[in-house]
C-alpha atoms as a PDB file:
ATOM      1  CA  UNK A   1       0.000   0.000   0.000  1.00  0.00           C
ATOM      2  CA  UNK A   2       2.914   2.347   0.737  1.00  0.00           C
ATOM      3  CA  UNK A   3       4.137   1.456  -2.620  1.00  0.00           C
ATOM      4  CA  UNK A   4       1.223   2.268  -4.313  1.00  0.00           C
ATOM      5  CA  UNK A   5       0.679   5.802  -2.415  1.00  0.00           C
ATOM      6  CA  UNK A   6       3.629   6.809  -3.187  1.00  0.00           C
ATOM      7  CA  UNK A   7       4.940   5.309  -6.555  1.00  0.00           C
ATOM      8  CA  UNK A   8       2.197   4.700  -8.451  1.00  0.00           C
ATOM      9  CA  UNK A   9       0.446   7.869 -10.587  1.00  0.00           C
ATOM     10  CA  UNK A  10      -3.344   6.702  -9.427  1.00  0.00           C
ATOM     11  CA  UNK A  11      -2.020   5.697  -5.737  1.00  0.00           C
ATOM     12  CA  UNK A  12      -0.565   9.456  -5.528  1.00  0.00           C
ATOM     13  CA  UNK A  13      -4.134  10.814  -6.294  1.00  0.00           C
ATOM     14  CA  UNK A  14      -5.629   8.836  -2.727  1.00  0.00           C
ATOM     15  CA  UNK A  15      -4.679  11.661  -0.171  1.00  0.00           C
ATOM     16  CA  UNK A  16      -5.315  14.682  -1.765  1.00  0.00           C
ATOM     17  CA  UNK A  17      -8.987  12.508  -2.784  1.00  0.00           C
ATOM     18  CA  UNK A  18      -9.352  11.614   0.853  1.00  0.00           C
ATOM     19  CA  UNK A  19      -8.532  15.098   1.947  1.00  0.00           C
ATOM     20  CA  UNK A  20     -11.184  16.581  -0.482  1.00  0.00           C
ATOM     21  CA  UNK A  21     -13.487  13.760   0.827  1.00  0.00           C
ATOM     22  CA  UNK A  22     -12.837  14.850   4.282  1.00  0.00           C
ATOM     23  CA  UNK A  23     -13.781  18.688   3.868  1.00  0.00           C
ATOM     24  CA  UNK A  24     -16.480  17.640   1.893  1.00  0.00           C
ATOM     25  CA  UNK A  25     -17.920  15.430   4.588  1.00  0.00           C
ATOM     26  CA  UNK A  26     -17.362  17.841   7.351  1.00  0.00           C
ATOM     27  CA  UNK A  27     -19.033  20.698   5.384  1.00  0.00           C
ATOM     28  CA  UNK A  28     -22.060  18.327   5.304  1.00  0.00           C
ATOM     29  CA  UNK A  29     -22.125  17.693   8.861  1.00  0.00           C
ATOM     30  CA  UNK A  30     -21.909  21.806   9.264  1.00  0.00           C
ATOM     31  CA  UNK A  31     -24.953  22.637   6.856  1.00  0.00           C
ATOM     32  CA  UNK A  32     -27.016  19.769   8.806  1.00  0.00           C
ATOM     33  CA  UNK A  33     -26.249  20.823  12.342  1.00  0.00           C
ATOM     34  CA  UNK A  34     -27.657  24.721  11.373  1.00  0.00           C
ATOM     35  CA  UNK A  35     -30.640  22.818   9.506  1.00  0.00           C
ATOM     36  CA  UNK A  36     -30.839  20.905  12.528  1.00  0.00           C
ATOM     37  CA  UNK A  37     -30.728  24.209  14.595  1.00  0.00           C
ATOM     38  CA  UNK A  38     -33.676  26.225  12.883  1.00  0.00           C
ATOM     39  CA  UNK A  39     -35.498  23.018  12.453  1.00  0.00           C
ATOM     40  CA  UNK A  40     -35.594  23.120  16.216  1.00  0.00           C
ATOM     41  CA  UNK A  41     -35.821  27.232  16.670  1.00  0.00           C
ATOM     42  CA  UNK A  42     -39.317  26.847  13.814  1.00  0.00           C
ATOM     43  CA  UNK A  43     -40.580  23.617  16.214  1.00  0.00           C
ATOM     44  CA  UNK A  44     -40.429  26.285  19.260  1.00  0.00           C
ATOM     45  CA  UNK A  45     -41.846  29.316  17.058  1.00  0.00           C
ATOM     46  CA  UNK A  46     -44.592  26.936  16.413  1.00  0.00           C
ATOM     47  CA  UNK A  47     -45.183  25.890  19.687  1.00  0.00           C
ATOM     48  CA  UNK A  48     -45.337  29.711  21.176  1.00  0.00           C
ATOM     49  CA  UNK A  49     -47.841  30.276  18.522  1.00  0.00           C
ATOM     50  CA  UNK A  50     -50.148  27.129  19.675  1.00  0.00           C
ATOM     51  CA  UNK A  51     -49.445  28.172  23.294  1.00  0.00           C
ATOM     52  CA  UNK A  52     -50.508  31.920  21.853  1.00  0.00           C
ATOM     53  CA  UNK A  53     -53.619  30.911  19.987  1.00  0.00           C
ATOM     54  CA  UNK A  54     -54.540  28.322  22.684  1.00  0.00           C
ATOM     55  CA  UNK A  55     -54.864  31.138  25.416  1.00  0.00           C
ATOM     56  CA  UNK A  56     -57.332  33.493  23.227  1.00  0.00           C
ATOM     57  CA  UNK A  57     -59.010  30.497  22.103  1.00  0.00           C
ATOM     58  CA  UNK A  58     -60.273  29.444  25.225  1.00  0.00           C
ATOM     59  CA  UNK A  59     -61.783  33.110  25.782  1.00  0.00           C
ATOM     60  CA  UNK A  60     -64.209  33.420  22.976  1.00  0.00           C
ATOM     61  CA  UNK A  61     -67.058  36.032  23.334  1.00  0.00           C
ATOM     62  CA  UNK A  62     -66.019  36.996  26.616  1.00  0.00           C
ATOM     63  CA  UNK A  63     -65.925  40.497  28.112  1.00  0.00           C
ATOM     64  CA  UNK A  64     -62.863  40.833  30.161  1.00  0.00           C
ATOM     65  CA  UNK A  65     -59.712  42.829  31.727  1.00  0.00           C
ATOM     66  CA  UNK A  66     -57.039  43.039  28.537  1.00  0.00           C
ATOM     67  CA  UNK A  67     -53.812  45.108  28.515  1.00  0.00           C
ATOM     68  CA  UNK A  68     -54.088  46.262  24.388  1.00  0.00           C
ATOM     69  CA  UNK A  69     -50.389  46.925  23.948  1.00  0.00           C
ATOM     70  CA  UNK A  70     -49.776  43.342  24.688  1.00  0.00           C
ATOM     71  CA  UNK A  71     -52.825  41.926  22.582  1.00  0.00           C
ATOM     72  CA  UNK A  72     -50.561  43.970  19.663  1.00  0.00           C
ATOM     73  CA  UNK A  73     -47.186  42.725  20.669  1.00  0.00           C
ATOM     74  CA  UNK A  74     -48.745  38.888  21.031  1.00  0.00           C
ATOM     75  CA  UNK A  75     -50.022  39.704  17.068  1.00  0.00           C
ATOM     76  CA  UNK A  76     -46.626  40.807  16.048  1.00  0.00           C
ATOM     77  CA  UNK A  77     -44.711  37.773  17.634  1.00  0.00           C
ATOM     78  CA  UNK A  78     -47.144  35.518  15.263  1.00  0.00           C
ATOM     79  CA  UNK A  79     -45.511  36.759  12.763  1.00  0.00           C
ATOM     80  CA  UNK A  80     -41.975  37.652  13.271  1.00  0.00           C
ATOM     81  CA  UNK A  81     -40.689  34.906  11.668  1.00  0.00           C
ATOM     82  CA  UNK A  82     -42.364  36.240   8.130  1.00  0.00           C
ATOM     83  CA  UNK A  83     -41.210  39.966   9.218  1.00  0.00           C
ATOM     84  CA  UNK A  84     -37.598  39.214   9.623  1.00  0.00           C
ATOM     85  CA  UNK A  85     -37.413  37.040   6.432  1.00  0.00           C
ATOM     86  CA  UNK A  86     -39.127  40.074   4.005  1.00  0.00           C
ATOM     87  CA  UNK A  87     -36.774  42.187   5.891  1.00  0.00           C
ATOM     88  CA  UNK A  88     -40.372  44.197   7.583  1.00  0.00           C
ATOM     89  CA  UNK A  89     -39.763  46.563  10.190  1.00  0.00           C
ATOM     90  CA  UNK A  90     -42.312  46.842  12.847  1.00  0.00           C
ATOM     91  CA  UNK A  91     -42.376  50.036  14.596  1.00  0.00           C
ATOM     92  CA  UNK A  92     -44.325  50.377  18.291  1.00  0.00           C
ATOM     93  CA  UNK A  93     -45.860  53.916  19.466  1.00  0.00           C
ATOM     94  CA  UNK A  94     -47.953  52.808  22.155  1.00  0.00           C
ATOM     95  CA  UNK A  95     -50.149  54.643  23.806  1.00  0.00           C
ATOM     96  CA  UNK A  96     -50.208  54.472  27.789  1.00  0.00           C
ATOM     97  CA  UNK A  97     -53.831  52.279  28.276  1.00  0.00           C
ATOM     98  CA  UNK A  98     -55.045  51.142  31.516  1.00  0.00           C
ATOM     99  CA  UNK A  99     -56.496  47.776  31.765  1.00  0.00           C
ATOM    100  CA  UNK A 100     -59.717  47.824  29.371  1.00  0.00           C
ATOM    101  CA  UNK A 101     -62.349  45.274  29.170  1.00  0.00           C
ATOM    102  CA  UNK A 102     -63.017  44.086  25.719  1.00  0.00           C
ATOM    103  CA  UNK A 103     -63.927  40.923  23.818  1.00  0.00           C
ATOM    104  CA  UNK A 104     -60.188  39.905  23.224  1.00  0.00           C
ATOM    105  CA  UNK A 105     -61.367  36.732  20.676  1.00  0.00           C
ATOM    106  CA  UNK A 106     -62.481  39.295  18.222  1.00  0.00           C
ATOM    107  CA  UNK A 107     -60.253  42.251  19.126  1.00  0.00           C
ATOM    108  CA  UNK A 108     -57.268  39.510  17.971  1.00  0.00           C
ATOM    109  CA  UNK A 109     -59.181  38.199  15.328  1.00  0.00           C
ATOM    110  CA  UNK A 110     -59.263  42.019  13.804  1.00  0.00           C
ATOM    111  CA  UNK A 111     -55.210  43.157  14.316  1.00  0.00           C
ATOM    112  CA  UNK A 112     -53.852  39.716  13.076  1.00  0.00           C
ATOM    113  CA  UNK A 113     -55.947  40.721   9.665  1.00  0.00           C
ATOM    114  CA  UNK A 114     -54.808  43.688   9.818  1.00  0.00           C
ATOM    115  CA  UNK A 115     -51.467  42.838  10.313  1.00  0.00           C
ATOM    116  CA  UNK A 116     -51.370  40.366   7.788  1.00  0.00           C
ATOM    117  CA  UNK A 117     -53.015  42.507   5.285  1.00  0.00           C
ATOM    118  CA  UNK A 118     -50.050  44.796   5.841  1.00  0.00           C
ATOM    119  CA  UNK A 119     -47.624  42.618   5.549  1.00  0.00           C
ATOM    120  CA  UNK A 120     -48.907  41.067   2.345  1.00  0.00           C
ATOM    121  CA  UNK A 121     -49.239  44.620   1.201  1.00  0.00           C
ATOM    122  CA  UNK A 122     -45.249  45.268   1.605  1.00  0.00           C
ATOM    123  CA  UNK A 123     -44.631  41.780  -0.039  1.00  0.00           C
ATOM    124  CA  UNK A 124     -45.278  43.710  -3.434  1.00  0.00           C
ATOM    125  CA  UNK A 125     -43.336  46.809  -2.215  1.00  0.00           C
ATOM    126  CA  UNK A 126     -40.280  46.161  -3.965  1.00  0.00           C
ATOM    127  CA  UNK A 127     -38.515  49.373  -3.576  1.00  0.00           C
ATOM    128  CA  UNK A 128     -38.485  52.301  -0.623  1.00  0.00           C
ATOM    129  CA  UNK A 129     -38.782  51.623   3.376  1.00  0.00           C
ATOM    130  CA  UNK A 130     -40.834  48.039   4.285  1.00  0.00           C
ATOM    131  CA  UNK A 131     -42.568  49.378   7.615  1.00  0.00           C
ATOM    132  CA  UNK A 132     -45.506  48.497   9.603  1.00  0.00           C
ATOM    133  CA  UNK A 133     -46.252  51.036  12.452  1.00  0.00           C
ATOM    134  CA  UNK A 134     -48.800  50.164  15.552  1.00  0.00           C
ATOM    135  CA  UNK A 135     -50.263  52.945  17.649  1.00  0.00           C
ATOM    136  CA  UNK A 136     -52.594  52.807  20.574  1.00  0.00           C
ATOM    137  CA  UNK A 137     -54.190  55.688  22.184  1.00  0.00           C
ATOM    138  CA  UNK A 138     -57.123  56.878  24.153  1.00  0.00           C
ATOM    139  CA  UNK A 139     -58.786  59.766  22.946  1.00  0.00           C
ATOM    140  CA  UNK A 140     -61.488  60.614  26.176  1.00  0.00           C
ATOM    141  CA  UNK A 141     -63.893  57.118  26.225  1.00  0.00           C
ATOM    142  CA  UNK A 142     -62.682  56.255  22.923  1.00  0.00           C
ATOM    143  CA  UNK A 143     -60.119  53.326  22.214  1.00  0.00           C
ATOM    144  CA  UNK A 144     -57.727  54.482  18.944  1.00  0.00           C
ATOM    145  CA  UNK A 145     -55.615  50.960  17.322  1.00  0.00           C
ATOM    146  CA  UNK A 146     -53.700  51.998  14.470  1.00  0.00           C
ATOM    147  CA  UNK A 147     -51.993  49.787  11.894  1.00  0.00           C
ATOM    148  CA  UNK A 148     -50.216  51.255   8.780  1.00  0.00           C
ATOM    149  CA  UNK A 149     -47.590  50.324   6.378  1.00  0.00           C
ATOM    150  CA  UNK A 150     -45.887  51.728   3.786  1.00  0.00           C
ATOM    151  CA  UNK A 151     -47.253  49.168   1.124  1.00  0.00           C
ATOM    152  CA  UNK A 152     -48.741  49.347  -2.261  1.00  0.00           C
ATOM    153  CA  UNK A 153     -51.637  51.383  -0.866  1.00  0.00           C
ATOM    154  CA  UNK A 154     -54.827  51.409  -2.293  1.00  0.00           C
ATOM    155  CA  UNK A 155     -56.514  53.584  -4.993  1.00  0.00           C
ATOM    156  CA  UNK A 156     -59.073  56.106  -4.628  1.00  0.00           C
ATOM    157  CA  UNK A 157     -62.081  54.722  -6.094  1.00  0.00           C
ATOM    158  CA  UNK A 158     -61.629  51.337  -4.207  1.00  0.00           C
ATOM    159  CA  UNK A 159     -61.413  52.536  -0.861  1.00  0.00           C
ATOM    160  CA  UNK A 160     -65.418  53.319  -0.449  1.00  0.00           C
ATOM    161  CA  UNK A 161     -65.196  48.911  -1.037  1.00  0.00           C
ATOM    162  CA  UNK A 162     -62.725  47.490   1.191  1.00  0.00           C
ATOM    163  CA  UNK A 163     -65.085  46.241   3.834  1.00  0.00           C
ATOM    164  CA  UNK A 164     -67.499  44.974   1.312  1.00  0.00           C
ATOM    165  CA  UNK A 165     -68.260  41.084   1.394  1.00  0.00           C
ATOM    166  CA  UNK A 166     -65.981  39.176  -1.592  1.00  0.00           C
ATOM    167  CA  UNK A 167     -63.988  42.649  -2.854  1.00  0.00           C
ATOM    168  CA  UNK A 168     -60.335  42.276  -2.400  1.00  0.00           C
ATOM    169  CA  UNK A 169     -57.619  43.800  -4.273  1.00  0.00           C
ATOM    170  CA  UNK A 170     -55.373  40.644  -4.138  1.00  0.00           C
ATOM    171  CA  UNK A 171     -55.245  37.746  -7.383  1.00  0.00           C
ATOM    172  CA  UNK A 172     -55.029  35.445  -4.546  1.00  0.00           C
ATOM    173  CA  UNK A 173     -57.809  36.898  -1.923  1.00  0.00           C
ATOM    174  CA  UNK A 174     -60.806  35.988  -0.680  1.00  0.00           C
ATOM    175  CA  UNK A 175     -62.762  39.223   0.518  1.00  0.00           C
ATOM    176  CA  UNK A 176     -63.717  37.992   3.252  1.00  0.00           C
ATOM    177  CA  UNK A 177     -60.896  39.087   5.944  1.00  0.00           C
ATOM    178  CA  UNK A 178     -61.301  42.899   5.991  1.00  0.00           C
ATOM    179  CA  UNK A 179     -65.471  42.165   5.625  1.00  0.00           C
ATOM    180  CA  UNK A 180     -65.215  40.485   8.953  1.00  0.00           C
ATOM    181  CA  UNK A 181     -62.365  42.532  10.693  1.00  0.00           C
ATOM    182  CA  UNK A 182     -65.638  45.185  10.091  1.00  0.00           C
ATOM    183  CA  UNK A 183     -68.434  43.108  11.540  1.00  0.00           C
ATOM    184  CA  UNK A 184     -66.556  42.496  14.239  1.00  0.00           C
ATOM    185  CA  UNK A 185     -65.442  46.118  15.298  1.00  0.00           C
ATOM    186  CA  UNK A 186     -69.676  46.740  15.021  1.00  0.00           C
ATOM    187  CA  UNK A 187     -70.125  44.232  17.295  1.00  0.00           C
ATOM    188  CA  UNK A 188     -67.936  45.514  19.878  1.00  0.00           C
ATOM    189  CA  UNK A 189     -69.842  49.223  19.139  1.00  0.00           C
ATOM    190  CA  UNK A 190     -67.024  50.428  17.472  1.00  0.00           C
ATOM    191  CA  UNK A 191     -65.819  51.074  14.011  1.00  0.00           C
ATOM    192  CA  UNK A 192     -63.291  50.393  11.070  1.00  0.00           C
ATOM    193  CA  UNK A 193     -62.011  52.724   8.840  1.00  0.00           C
ATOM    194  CA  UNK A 194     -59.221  52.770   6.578  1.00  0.00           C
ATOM    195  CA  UNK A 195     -57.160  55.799   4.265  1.00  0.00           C
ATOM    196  CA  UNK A 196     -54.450  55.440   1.775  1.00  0.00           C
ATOM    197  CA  UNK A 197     -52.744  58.022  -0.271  1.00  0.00           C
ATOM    198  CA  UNK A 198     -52.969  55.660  -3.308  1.00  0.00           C
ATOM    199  CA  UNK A 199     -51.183  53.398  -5.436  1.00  0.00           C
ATOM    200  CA  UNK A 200     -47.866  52.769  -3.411  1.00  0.00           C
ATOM    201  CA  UNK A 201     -48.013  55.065  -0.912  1.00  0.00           C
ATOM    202  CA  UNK A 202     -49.355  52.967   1.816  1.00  0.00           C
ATOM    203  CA  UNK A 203     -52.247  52.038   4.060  1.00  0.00           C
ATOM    204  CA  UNK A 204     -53.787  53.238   7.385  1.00  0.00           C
ATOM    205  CA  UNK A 205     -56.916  51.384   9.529  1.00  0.00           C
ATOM    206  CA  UNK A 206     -57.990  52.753  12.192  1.00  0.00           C
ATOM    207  CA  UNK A 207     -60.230  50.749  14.979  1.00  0.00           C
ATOM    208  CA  UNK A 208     -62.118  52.451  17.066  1.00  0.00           C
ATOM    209  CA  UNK A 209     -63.838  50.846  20.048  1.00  0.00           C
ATOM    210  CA  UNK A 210     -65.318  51.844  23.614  1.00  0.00           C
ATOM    211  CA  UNK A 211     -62.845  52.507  26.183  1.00  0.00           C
ATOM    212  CA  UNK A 212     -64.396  50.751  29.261  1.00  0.00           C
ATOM    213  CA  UNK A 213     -61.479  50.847  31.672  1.00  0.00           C
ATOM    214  CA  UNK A 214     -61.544  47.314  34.330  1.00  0.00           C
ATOM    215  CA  UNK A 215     -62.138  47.477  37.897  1.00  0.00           C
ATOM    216  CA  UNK A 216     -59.368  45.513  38.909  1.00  0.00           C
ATOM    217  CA  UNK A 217     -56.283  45.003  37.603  1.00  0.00           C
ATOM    218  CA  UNK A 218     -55.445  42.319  35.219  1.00  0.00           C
ATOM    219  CA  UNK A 219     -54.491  38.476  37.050  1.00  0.00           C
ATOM    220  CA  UNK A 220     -50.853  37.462  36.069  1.00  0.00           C
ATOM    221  CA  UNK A 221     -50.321  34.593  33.377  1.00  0.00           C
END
């Protein structure tokens, strides 16, 4: 064998193949370890969004104590994964809000639309800033949620239709999300209402609900 590694023209070739076989190998075992890694990082996103869901879920149609700024930050964190891989930034100007009560099944039902409305809207953004701003803010027994972006926006003669059952401005949409997002807000006695400067120059809804502030102060976990 020593013969042939070092005499023979094919037998020369084996180290320098076994050394290309090594880095080869090792590379492999590199790439699966970080595949490994945000296999396991996705598995734990997925279970904080369960664990997320699961803890509205189980509170559907009820009237009770609900700090807003974390009902926002709870929609955001479904979604970070999405936002950091389209490079979204999410900007927070909260509002300070005592303790309201407030359906919080259909309060979340209406930001996560309107979140993911916004973020679908920046998906065609291809140039400029890719923001999505959140403000909260009581304006005397009024409740003020904000959610903008600086998406495609929406055109003039289509904004009097946004809320309408099966209208949607997307090849792939429904018309059903923002038609419900509105039912909802009348339910709670408030309101939805949107503005845009246009084509590409972004979208703003506004919700607008009661601001019933709660007796006692929300229970930990």
């Amino acid at each position: 064998l020593g013969t042939y590694l070092t005499n023979d023209n094919k037998g020369k070739l084996v180290p320098r193949f076994l050394k290309v076989l090594s880095d080869h190998l090792e590379n492999d075992q590199e790439l699966l370890l970080k595949e490994a890694k945000a296999l396991t990082e996705s598995v734990d996103h997925i279970k904080a969004i369960i664990c997320t869901q699961q803890s509205y879920a189980t509170s559907g149609g009820l009237i009770e104590p609900l700090d807003v700024n974390e009902l926002l930050d709870d929609s955001i964190g479904l979604n970070g994964a999405s936002f950091d891989k389209h490079r979204i930034e999410v900007v927070k100007d909260y509002g300070d809000l005592p303790i309201v009560l407030v359906d919080r099944q259909r309060l979340l039902q209406i930001v996560i639309n309107l979140v993911k409305n916004a973020k679908e809207a920046l998906h065609e953004q291809l140039e400029g800033e890719r923001k999505i701003l959140l403000r909260t803010w009581a304006a005397g027994d009024r409740l003020r949620i904000e959610i903008a972006d600086t998406g495609v926006g929406i055109e003039p003669d289509k904004l009097n239709m946004i809320f309408s059952h099966g209208f949607t401005t997307k090849a792939t949409g429904h018309g059903f999300g923002l038609h419900s997002c509105a039912n909802a807000a009348t339910e709670m006695d408030g309101s939805l209402r949107v503005t845009s400067g246009g084509r590409m120059k972004g979208a703003t809804f506004q919700l607008d609900l009661p601001l019933t502030v709660a007796l006692v102060p929300i229970c930990a976990g």
